[in-house]
N, C-alpha and C. Protein backbone atom coordinates (compact mmCIF):
# COMPACT_ATOMS: atom_id res chain seq x y z
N UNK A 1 15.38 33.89 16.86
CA UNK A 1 16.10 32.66 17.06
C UNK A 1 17.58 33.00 17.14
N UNK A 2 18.11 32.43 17.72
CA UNK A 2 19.76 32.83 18.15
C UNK A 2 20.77 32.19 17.27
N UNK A 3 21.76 32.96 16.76
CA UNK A 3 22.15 32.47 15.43
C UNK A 3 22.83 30.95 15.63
N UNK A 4 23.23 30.69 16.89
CA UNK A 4 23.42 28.90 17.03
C UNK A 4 22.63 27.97 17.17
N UNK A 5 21.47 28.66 17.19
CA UNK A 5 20.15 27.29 17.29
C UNK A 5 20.28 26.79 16.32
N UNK A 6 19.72 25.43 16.22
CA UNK A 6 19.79 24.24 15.26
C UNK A 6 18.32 24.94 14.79
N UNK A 7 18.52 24.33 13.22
CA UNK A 7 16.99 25.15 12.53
C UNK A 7 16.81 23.34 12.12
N UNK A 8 15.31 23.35 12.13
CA UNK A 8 14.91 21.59 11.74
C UNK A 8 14.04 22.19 10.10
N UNK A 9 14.11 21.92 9.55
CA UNK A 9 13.45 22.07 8.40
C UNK A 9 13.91 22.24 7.07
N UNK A 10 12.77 22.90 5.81
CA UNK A 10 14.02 23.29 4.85
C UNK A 10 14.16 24.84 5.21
N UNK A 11 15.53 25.29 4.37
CA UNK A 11 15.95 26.48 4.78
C UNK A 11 15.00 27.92 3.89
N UNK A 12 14.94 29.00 4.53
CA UNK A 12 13.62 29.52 4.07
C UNK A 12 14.58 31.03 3.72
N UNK A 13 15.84 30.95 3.70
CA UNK A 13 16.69 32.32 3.33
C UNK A 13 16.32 31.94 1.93
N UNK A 14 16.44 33.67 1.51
CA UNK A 14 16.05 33.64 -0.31
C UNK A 14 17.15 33.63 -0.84
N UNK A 15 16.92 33.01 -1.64
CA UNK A 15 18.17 32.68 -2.52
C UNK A 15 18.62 34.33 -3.95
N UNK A 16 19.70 34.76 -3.55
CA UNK A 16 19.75 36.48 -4.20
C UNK A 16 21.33 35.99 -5.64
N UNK A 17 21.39 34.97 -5.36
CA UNK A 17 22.90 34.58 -6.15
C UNK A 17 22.09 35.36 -7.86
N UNK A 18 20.90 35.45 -7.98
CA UNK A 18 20.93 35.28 -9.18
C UNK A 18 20.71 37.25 -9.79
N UNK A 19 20.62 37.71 -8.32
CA UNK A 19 20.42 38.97 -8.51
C UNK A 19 21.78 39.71 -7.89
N UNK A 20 23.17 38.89 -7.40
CA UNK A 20 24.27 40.00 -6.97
C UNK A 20 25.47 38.73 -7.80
N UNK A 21 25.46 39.85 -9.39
CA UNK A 21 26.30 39.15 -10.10
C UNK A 21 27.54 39.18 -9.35
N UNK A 22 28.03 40.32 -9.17
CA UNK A 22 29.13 40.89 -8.50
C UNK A 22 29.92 39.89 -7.75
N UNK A 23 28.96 39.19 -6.58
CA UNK A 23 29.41 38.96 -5.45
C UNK A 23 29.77 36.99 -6.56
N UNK A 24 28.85 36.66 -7.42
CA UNK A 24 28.96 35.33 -8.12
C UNK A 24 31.07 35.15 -8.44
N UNK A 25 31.37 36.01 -8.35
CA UNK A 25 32.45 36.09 -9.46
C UNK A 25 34.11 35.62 -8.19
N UNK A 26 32.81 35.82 -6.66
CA UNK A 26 34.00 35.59 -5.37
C UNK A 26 34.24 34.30 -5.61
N UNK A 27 35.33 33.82 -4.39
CA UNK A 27 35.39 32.60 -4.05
C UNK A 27 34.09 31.57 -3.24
N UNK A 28 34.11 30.86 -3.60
CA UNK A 28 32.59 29.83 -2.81
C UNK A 28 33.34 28.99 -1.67
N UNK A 29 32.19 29.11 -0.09
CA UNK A 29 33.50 28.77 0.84
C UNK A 29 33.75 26.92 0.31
N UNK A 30 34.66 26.74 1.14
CA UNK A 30 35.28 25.65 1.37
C UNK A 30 34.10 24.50 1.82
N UNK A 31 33.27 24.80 2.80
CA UNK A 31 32.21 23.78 3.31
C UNK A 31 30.81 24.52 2.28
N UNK A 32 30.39 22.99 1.56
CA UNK A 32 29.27 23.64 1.07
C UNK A 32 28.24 24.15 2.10
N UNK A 33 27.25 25.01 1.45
CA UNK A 33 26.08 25.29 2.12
C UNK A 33 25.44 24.05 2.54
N UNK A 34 25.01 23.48 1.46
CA UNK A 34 24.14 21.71 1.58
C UNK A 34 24.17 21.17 3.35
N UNK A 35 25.56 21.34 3.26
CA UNK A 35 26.07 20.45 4.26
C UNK A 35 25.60 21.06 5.96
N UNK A 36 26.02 22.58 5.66
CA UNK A 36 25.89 23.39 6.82
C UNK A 36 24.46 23.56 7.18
N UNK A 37 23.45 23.42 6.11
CA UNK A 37 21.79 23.53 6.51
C UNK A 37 21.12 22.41 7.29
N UNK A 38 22.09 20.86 7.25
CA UNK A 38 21.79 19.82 7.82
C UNK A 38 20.79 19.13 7.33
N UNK A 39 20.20 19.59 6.17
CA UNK A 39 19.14 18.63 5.30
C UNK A 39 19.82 18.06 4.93
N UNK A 40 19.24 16.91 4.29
CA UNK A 40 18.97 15.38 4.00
C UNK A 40 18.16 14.94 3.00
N UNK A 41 18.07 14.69 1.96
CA UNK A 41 17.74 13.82 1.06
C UNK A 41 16.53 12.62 1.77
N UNK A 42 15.31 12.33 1.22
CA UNK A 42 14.16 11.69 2.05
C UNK A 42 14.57 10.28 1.54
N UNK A 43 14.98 10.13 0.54
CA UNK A 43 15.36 8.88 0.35
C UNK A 43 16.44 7.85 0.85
N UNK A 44 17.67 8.74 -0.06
CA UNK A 44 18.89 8.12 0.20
C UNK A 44 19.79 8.75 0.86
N UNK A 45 19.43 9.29 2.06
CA UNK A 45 19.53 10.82 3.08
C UNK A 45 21.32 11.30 2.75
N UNK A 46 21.33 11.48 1.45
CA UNK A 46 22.45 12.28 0.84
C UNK A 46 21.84 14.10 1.36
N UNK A 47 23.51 14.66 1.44
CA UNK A 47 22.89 16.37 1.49
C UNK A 47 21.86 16.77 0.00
N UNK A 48 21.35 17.28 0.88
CA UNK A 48 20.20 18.39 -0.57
C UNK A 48 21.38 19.59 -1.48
N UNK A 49 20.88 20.10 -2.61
CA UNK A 49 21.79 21.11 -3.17
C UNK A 49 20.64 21.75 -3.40
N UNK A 50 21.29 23.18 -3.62
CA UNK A 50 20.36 24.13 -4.09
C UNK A 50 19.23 24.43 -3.58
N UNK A 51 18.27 24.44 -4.40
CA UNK A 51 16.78 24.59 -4.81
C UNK A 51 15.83 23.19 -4.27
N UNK A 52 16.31 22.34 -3.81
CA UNK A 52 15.83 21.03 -3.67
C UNK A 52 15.50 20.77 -2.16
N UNK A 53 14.05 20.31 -2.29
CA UNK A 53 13.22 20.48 -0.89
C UNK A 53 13.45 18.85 -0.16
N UNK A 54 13.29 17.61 -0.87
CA UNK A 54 13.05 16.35 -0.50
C UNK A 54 13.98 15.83 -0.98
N UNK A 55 14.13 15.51 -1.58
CA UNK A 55 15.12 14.59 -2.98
C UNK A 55 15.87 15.60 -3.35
N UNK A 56 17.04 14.22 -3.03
CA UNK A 56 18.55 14.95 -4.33
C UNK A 56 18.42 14.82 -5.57
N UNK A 57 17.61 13.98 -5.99
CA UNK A 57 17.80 13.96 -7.76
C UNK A 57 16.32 13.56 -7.66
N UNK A 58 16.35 13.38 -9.34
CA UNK A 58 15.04 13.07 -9.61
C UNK A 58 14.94 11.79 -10.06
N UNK A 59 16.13 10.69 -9.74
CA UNK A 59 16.31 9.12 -9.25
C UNK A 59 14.97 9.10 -7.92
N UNK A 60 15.81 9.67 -7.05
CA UNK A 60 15.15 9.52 -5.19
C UNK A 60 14.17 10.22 -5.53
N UNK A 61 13.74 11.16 -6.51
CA UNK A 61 12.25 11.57 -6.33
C UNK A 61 11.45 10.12 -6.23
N UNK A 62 11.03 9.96 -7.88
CA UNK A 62 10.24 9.03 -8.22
C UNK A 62 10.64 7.75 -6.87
N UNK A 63 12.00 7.25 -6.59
CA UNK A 63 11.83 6.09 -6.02
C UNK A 63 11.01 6.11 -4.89
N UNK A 64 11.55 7.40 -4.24
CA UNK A 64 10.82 7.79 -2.84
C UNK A 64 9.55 7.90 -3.02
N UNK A 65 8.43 8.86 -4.16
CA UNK A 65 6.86 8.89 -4.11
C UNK A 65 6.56 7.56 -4.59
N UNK A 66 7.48 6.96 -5.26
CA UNK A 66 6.66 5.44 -5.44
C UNK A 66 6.30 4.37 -4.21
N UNK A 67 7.33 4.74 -3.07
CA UNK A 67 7.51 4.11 -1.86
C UNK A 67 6.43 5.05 -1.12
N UNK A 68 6.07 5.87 -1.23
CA UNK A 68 5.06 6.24 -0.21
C UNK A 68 3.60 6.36 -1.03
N UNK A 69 3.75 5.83 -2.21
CA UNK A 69 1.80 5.76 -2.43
C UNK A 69 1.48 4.25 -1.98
N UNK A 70 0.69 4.60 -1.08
CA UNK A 70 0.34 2.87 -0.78
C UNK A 70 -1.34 3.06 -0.71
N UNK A 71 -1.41 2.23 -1.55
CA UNK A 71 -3.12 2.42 -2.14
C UNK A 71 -3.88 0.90 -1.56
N UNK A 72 -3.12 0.39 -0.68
CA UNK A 72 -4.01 -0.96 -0.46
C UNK A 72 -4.39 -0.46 1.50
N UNK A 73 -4.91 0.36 1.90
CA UNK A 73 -5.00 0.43 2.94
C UNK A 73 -6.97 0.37 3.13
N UNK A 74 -7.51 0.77 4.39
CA UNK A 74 -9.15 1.01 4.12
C UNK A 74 -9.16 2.16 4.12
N UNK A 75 -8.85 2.56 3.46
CA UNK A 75 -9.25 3.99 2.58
C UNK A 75 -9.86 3.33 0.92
N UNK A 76 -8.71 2.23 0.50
CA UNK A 76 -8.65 1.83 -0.64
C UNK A 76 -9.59 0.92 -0.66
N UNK A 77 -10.09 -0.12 0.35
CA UNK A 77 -11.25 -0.85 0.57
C UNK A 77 -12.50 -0.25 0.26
N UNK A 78 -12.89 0.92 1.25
CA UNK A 78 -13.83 1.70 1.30
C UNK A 78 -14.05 2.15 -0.35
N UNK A 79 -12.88 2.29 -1.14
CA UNK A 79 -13.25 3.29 -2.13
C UNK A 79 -13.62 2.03 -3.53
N UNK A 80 -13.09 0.60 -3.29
CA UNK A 80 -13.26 -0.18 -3.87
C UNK A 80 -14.75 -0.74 -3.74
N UNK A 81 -15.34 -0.62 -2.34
CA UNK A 81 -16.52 -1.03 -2.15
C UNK A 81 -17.96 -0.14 -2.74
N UNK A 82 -18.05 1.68 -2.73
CA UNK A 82 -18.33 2.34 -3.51
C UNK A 82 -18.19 2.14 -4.75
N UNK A 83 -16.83 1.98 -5.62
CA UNK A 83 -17.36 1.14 -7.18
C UNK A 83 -18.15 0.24 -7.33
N UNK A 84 -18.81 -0.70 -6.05
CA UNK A 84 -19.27 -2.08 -6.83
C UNK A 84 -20.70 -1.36 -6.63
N UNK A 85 -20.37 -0.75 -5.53
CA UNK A 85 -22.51 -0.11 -5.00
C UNK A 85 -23.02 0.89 -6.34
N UNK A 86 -21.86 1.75 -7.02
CA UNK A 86 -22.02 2.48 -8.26
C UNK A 86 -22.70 1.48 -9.43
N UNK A 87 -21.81 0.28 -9.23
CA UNK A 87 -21.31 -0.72 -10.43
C UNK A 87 -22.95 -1.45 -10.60
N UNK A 88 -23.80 -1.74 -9.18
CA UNK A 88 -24.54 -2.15 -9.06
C UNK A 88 -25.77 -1.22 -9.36
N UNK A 89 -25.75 -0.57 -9.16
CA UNK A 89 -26.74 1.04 -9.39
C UNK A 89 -26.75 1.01 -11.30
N UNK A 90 -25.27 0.88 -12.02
CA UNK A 90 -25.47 0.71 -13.37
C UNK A 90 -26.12 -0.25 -14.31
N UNK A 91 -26.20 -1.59 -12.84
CA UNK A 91 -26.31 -3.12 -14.12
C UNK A 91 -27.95 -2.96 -13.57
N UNK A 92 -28.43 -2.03 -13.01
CA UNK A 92 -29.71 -2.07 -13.04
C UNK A 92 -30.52 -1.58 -14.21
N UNK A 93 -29.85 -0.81 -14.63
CA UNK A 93 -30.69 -0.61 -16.24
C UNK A 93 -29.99 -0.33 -17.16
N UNK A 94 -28.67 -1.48 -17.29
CA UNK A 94 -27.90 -2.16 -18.35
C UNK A 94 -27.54 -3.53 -18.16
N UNK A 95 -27.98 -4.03 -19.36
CA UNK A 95 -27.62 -5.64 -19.25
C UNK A 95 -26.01 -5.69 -19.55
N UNK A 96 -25.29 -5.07 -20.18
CA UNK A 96 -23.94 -5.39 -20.21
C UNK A 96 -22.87 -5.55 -18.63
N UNK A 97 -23.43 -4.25 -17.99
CA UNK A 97 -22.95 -3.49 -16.87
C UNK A 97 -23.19 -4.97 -15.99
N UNK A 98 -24.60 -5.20 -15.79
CA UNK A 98 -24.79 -6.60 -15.10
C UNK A 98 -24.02 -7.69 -15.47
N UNK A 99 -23.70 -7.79 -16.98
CA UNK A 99 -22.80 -8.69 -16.88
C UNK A 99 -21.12 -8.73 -16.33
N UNK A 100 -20.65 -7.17 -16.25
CA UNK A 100 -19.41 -6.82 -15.40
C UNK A 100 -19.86 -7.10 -14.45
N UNK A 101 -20.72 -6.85 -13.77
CA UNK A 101 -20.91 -7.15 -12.30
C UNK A 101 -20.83 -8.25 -11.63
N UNK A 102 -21.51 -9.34 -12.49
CA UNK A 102 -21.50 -10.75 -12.14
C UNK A 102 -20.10 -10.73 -12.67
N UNK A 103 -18.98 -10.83 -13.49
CA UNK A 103 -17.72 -11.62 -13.59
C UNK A 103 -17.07 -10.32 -12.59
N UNK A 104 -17.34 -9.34 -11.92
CA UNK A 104 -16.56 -8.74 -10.84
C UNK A 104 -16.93 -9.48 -9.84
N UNK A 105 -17.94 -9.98 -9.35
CA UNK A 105 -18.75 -11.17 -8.32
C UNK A 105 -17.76 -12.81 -8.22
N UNK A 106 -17.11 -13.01 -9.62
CA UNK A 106 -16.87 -14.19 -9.99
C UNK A 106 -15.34 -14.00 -9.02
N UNK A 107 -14.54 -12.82 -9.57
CA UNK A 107 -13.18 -12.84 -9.37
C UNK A 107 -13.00 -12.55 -7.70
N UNK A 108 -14.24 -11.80 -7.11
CA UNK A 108 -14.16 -11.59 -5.71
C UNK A 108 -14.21 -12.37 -5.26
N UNK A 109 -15.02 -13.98 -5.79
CA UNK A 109 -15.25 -14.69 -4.76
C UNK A 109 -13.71 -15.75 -5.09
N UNK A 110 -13.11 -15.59 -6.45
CA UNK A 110 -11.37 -16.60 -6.08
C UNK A 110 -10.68 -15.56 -5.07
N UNK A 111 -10.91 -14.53 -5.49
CA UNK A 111 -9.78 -13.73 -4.60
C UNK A 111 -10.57 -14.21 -3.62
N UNK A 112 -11.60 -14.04 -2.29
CA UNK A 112 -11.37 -14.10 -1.38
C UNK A 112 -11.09 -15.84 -1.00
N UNK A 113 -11.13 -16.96 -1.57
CA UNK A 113 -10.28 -18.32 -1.57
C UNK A 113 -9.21 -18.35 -1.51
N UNK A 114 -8.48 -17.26 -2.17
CA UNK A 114 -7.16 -17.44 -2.30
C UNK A 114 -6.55 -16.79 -0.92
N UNK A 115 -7.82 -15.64 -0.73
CA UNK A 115 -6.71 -15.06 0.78
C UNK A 115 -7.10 -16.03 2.04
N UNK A 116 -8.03 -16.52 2.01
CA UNK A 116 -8.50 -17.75 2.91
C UNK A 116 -7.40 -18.98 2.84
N UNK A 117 -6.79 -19.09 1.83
CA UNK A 117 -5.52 -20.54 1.48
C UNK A 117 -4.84 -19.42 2.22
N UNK A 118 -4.39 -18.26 2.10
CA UNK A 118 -3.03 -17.41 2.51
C UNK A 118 -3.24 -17.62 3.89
N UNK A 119 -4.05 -17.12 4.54
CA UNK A 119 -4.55 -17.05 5.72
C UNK A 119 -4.29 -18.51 6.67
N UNK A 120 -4.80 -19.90 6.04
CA UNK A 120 -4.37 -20.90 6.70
C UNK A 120 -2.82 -21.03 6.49
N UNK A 121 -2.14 -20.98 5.41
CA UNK A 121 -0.85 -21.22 5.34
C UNK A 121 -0.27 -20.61 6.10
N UNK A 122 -0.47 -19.53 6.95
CA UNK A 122 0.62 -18.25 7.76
C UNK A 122 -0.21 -18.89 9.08
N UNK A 123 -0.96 -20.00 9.39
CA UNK A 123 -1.61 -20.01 10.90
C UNK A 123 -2.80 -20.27 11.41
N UNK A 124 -3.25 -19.38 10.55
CA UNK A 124 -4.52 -18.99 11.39
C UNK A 124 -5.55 -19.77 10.96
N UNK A 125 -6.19 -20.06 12.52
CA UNK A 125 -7.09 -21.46 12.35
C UNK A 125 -8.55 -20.72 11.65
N UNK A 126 -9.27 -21.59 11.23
CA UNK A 126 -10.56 -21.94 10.14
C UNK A 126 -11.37 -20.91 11.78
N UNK A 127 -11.21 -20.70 12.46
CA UNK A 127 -12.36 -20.05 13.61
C UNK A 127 -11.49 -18.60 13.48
N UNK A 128 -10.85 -18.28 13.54
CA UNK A 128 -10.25 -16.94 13.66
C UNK A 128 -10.66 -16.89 11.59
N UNK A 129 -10.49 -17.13 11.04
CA UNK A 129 -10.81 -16.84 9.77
C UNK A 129 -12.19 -16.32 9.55
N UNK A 130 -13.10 -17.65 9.84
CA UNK A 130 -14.29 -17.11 10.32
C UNK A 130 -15.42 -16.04 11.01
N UNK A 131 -14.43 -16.02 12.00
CA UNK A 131 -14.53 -14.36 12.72
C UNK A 131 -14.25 -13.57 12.18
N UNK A 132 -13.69 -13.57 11.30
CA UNK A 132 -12.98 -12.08 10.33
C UNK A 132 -13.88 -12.14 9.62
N UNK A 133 -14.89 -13.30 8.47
CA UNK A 133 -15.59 -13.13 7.55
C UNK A 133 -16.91 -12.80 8.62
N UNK A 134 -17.09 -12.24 9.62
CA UNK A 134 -18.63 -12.22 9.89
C UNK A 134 -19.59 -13.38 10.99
N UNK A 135 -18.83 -14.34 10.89
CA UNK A 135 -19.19 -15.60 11.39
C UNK A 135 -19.40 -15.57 12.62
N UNK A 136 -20.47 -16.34 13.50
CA UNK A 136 -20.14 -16.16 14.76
C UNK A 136 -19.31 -17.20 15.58
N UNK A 137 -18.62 -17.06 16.76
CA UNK A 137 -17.83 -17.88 17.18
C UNK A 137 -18.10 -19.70 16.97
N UNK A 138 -18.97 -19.81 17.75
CA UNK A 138 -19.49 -21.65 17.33
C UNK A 138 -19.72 -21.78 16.23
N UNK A 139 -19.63 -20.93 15.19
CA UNK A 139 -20.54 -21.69 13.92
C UNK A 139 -18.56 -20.97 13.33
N UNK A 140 -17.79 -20.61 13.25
CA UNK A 140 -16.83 -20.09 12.26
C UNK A 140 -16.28 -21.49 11.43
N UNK A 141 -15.48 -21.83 12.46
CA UNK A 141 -14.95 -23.08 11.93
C UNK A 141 -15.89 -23.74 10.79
N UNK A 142 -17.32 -24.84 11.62
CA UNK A 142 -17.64 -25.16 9.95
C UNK A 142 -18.28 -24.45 8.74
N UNK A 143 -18.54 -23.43 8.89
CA UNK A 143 -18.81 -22.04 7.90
C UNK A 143 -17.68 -21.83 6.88
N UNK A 144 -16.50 -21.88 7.59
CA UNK A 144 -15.45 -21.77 6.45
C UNK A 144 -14.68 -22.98 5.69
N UNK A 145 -15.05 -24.24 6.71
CA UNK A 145 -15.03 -24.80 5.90
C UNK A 145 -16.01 -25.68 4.96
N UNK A 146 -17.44 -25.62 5.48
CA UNK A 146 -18.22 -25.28 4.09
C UNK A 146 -18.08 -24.86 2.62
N UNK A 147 -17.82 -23.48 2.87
CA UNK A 147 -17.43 -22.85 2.23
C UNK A 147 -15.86 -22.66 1.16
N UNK A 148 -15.17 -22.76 1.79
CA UNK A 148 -13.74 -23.22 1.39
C UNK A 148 -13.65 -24.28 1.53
N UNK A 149 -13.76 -25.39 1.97
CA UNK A 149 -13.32 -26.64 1.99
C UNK A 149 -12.00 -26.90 3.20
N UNK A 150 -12.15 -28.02 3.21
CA UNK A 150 -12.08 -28.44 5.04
C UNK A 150 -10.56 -28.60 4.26
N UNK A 151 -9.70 -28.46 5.76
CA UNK A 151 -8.16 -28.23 5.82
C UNK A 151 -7.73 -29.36 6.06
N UNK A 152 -6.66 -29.91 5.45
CA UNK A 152 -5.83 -31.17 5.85
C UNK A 152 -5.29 -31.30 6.59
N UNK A 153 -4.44 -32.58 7.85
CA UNK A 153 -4.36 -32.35 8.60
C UNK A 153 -2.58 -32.58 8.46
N UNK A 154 -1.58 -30.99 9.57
CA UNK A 154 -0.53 -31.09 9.23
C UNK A 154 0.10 -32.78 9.06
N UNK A 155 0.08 -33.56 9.87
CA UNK A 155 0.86 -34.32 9.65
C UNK A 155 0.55 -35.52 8.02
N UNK A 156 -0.50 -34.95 7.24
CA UNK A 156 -1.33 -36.01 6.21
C UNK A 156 -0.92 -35.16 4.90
N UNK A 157 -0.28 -33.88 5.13
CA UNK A 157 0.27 -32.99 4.18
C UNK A 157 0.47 -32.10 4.35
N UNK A 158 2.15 -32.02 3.62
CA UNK A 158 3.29 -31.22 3.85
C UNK A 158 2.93 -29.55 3.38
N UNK A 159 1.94 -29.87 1.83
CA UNK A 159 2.23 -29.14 1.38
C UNK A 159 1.05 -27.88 1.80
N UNK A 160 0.23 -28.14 2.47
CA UNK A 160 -1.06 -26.73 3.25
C UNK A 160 -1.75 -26.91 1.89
N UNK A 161 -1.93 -28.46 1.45
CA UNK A 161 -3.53 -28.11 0.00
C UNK A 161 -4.10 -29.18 1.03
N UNK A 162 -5.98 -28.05 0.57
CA UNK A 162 -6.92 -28.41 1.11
C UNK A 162 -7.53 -29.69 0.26
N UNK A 163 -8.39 -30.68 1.31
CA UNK A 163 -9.60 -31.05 0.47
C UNK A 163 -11.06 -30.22 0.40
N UNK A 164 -11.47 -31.30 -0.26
CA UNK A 164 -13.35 -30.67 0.11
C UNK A 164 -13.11 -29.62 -1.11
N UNK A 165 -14.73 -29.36 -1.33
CA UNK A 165 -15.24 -29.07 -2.56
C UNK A 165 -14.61 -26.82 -2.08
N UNK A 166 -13.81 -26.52 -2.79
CA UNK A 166 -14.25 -25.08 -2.47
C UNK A 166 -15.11 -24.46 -3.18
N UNK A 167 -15.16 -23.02 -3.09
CA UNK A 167 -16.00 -22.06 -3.24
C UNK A 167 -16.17 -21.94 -5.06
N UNK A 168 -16.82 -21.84 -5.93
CA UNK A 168 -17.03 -21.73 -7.17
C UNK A 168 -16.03 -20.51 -7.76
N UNK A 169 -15.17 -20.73 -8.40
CA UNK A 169 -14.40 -19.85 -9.10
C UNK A 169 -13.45 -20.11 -8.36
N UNK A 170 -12.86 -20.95 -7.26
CA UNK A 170 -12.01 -20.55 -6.68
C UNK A 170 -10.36 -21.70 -6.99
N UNK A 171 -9.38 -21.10 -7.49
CA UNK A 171 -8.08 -22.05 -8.07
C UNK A 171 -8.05 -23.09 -6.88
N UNK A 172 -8.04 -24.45 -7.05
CA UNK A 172 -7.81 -25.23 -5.86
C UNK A 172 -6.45 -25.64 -5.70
């Protein structure tokens, strides 16, 4: 590589400061190194020092790996749906386990009411909802609202609360 090419990465020269006392005792130039390697900090894209691959401190560590674990994707679905098939495999020959199972049954079915209220409030009509739960096109609409309870109509209320009986467990 030609000594003016731009290098993209971190820098991979070994670091010898700690083995040529001698040379420790010179002057240090004027422009830090940090600056001249063109890294960046992943967070708060401050220069890097030293020894430091991602993050300038160990502030922008943690903030930065906290910003990139994102555990609600279908990876996290998939791996949530395997606990209940486990969960279900256990309450077969434990009565306690069955009873987690049924109040894990209880809370799935408010949570999914509650994302069904989210879902109408941001738009989306009772047939596109439907289609997402499985439903087929002519039947979505009254399926969900069967089920959830039939939607009010904008101009009869401001506030997006439904009538009709919803789903058992579910906050109305």
């Amino acid at each position: 590589m030609p000594p003016d090419a731009k290098r993209s990465g971190p820098d991979t020269t070994p670091d010898r400061s700690h083995q040529d006392s001698d040379l420790a005792a010179e002057a240090k130039p004027t422009i830090p190194p940090e600056v001249l390697s063109g890294r960046e900090c992943a967070w708060c894209h401050g220069p890097l020092s030293g020894r430091r691959r991602r993050f300038c401190t160990d502030e922008c560590r943690r903030k930065g790996q906290k910003r990139e674990r994102i555990i609600e994707d279908g990876s996290y679905a998939a791996g949530v749906v395997r606990l209940i098939r486990k969960m279900g495999v256990r309450a077969s020959v434990d009565l306690e386990a069955l009873k987690w199972l049924a109040g894990a049954a209880e809370h799935a079915r408010g949570a999914l009411a509650v994302a069904v209220d989210g879902c109408r409030a941001r738009g989306y009509s009772d047939t596109e909802i439907g289609m997402a739960l499985g439903y087929d096109k002519p039947n979505a609409r009254q399926a969900v609202g069967a089920r959830f309870g039939r939607r009010k109509q904008a101009a009869d209320c401001s506030d997006d609360r439904y009538t009709g009986q919803p789903e058992s467990g579910a906050a109305g």
